[in-house]
Protein backbone atom coordinates (compact mmCIF):
# COMPACT_ATOMS: atom_id res chain seq x y z
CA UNK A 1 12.52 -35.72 -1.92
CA UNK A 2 15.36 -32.89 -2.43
CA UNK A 3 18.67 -33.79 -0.80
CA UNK A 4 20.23 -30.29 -1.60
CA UNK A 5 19.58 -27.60 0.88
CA UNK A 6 18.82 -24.79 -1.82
CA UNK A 7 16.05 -27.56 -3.82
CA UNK A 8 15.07 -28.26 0.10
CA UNK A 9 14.17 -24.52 0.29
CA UNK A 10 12.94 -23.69 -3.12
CA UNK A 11 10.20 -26.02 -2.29
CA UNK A 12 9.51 -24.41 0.68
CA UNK A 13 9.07 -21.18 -1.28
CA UNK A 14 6.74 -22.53 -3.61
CA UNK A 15 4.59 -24.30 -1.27
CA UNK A 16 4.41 -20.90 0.57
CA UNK A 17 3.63 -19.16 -2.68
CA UNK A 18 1.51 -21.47 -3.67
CA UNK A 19 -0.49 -21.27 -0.24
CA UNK A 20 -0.66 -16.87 -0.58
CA UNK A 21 -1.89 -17.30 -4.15
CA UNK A 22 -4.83 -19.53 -2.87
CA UNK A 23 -5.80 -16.90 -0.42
CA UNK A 24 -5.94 -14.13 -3.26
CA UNK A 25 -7.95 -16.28 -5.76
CA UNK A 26 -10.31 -17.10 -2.37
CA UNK A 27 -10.78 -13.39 -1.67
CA UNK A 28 -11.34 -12.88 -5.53
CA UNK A 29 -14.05 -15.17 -5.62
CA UNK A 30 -15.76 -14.35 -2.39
CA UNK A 31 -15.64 -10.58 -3.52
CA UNK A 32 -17.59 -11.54 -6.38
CA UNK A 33 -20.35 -13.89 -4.87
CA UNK A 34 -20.66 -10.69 -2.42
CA UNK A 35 -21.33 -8.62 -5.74
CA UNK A 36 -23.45 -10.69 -7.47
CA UNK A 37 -25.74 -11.08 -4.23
CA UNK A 38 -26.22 -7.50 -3.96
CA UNK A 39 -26.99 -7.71 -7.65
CA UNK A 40 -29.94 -10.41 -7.35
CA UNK A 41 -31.04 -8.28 -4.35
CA UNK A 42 -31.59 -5.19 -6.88
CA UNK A 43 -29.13 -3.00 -4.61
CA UNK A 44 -27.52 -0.79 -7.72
CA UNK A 45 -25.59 1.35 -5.77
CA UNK A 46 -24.27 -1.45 -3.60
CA UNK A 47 -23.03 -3.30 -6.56
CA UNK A 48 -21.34 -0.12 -8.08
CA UNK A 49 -18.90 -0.13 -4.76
CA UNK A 50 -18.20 -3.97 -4.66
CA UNK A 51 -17.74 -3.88 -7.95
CA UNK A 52 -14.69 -1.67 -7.72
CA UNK A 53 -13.91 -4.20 -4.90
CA UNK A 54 -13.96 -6.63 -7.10
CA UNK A 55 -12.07 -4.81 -10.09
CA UNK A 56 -9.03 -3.64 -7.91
CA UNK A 57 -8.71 -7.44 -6.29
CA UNK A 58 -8.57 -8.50 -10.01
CA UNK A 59 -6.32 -6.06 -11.70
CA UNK A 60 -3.53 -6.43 -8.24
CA UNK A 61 -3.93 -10.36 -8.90
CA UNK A 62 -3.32 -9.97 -12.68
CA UNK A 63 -0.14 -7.78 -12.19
CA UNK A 64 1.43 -10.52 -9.58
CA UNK A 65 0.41 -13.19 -12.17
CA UNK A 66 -1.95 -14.94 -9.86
CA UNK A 67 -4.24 -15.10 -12.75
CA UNK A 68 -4.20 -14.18 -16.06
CA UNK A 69 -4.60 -10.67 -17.26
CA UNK A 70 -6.93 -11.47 -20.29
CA UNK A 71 -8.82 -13.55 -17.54
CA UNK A 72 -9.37 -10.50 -15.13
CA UNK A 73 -10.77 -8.36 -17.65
CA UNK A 74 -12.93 -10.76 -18.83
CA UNK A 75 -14.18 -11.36 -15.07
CA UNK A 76 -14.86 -7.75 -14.76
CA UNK A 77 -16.12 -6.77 -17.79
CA UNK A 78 -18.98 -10.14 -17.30
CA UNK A 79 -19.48 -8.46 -14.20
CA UNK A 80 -19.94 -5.13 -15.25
CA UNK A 81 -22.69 -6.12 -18.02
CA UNK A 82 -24.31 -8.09 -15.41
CA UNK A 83 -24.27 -4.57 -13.41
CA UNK A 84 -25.36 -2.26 -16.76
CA UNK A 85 -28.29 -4.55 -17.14
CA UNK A 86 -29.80 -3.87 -13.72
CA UNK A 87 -29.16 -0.38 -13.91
CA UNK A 88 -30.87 -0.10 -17.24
């Protein structure tokens, strides 16, 4: 355990970092499991608005560095095939 006071609060700032980047990445994946429901449901149009949703929640993560930029695109552009195929 930290003895300094500035180590004392750096760890505090981390664990509460630590504890708002778990929320994002919850609401991330819950936005998606809402999008892929609609999608096994057949709901097109549905999908099409959760899917920007979903996009937006991934591109704000990315930019705070909650996850990996290469790794949002790669969610949303899974998710938008997934979408292209129903359509079509």
């Amino acid at each position: 355990m930290a003895n300094i006071k500035s180590a004392i609060k750096r760890i505090q700032v981390g664990k509460r970092n630590t504890l708002k980047n778990k929320i994002k990445r919850t609401e991330i994946k819950t936005a998606i499991k809402k999008f892929e429901s609609t999608l096994s449901l057949g709901k097109a149009d549905d999908a099409k608005e959760l899917l920007k949703d979903v996009d937006k929640k991934l591109k704000k993560a990315s930019a705070k560095n909650i996850i990996h930029k290469n790794a949002a695109a790669r969610k949303v552009s899974r998710l938008t095939k997934k979408l292209n195929k129903l359509v079509k």
